[in-house]
Protein backbone atom coordinates (compact mmCIF):
# COMPACT_ATOMS: atom_id res chain seq x y z
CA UNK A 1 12.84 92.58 20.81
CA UNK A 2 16.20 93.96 20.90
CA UNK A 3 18.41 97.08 21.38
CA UNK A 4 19.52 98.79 19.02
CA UNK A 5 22.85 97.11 19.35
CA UNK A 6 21.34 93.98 19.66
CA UNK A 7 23.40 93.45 23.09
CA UNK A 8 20.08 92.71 25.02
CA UNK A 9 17.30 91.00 23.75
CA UNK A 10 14.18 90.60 25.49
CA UNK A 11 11.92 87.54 25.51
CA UNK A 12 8.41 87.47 26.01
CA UNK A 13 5.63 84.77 24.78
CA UNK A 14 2.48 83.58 25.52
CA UNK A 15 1.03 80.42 24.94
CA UNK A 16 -2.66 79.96 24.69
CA UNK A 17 -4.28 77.57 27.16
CA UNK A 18 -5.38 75.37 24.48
CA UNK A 19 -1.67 74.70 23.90
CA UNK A 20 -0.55 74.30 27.46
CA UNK A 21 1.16 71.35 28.16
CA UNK A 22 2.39 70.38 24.81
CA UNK A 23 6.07 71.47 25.13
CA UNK A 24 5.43 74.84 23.18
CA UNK A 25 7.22 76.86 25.06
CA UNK A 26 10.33 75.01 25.47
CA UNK A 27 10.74 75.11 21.33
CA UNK A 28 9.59 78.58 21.09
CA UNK A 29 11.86 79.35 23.83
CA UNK A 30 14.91 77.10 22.14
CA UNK A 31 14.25 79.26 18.99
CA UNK A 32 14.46 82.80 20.44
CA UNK A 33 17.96 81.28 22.07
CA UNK A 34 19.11 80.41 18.88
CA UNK A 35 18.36 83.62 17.16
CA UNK A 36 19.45 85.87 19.68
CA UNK A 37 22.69 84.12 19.25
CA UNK A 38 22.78 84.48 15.91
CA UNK A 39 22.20 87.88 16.37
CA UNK A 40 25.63 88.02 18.47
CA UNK A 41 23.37 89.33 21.32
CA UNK A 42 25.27 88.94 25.26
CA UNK A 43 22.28 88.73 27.48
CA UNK A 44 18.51 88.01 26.66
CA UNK A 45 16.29 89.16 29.86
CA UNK A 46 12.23 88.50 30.42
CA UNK A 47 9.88 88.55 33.46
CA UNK A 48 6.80 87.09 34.68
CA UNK A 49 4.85 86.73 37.39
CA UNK A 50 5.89 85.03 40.88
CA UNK A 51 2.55 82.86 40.48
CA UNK A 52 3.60 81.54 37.31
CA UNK A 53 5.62 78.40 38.25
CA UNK A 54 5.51 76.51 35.25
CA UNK A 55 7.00 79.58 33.40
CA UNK A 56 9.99 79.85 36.35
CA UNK A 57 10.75 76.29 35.98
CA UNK A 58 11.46 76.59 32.13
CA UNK A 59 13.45 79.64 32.58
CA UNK A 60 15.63 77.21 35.01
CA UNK A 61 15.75 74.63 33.03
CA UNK A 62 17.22 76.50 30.09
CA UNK A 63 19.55 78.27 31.80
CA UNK A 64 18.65 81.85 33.45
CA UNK A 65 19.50 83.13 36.23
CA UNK A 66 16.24 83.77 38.77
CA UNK A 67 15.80 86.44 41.24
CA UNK A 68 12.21 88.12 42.32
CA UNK A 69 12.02 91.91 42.06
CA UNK A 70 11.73 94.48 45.05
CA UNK A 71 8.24 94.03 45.48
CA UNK A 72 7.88 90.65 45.47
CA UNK A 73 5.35 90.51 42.38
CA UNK A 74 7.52 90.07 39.37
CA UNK A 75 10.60 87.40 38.64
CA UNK A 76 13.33 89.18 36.62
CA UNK A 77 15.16 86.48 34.82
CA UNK A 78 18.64 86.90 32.45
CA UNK A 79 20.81 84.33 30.38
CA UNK A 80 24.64 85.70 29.26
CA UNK A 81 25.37 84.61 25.78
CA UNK A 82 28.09 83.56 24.23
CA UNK A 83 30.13 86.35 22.03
């Protein structure tokens, strides 16, 4: 989903657990890069949940910057694009 600028995008999946572990969300997550930056979009944002490791450790490893929210509960995450 984007603005109406397409500046910010915002990523959000979910993967069923019947497809867990396959490397799913790594491509899916690969794609959305790639079309946001087609798009000419300069940031892409998500959250999730703090107890959601497995989703933390793919934001790392494809680039976003981490940090939990106020309360604790939620992990804000962002990636700056390239123009």
């Amino acid at each position: 989903m984007a603005d109406p600028d397409r500046e910010t995008v915002e990523y959000a999946i979910l993967v069923a657990d019947a497809w867990q572990n396959r490397g799913l969300g790594g491509h899916i997550t690969d794609y959305c890069l790639e079309i946001a930056a087609r798009w000419g979009a300069q940031r892409i944002v998500a959250q999730t949940t703090t107890d959601n490791p497995r989703m933390i450790a793919l934001f790392r490893n494809h680039g976003f910057d981490i940090r939990p929210d106020t309360d604790g509960a939620l992990v804000e995450v962002e990636k700056k694009l390239g123009s």
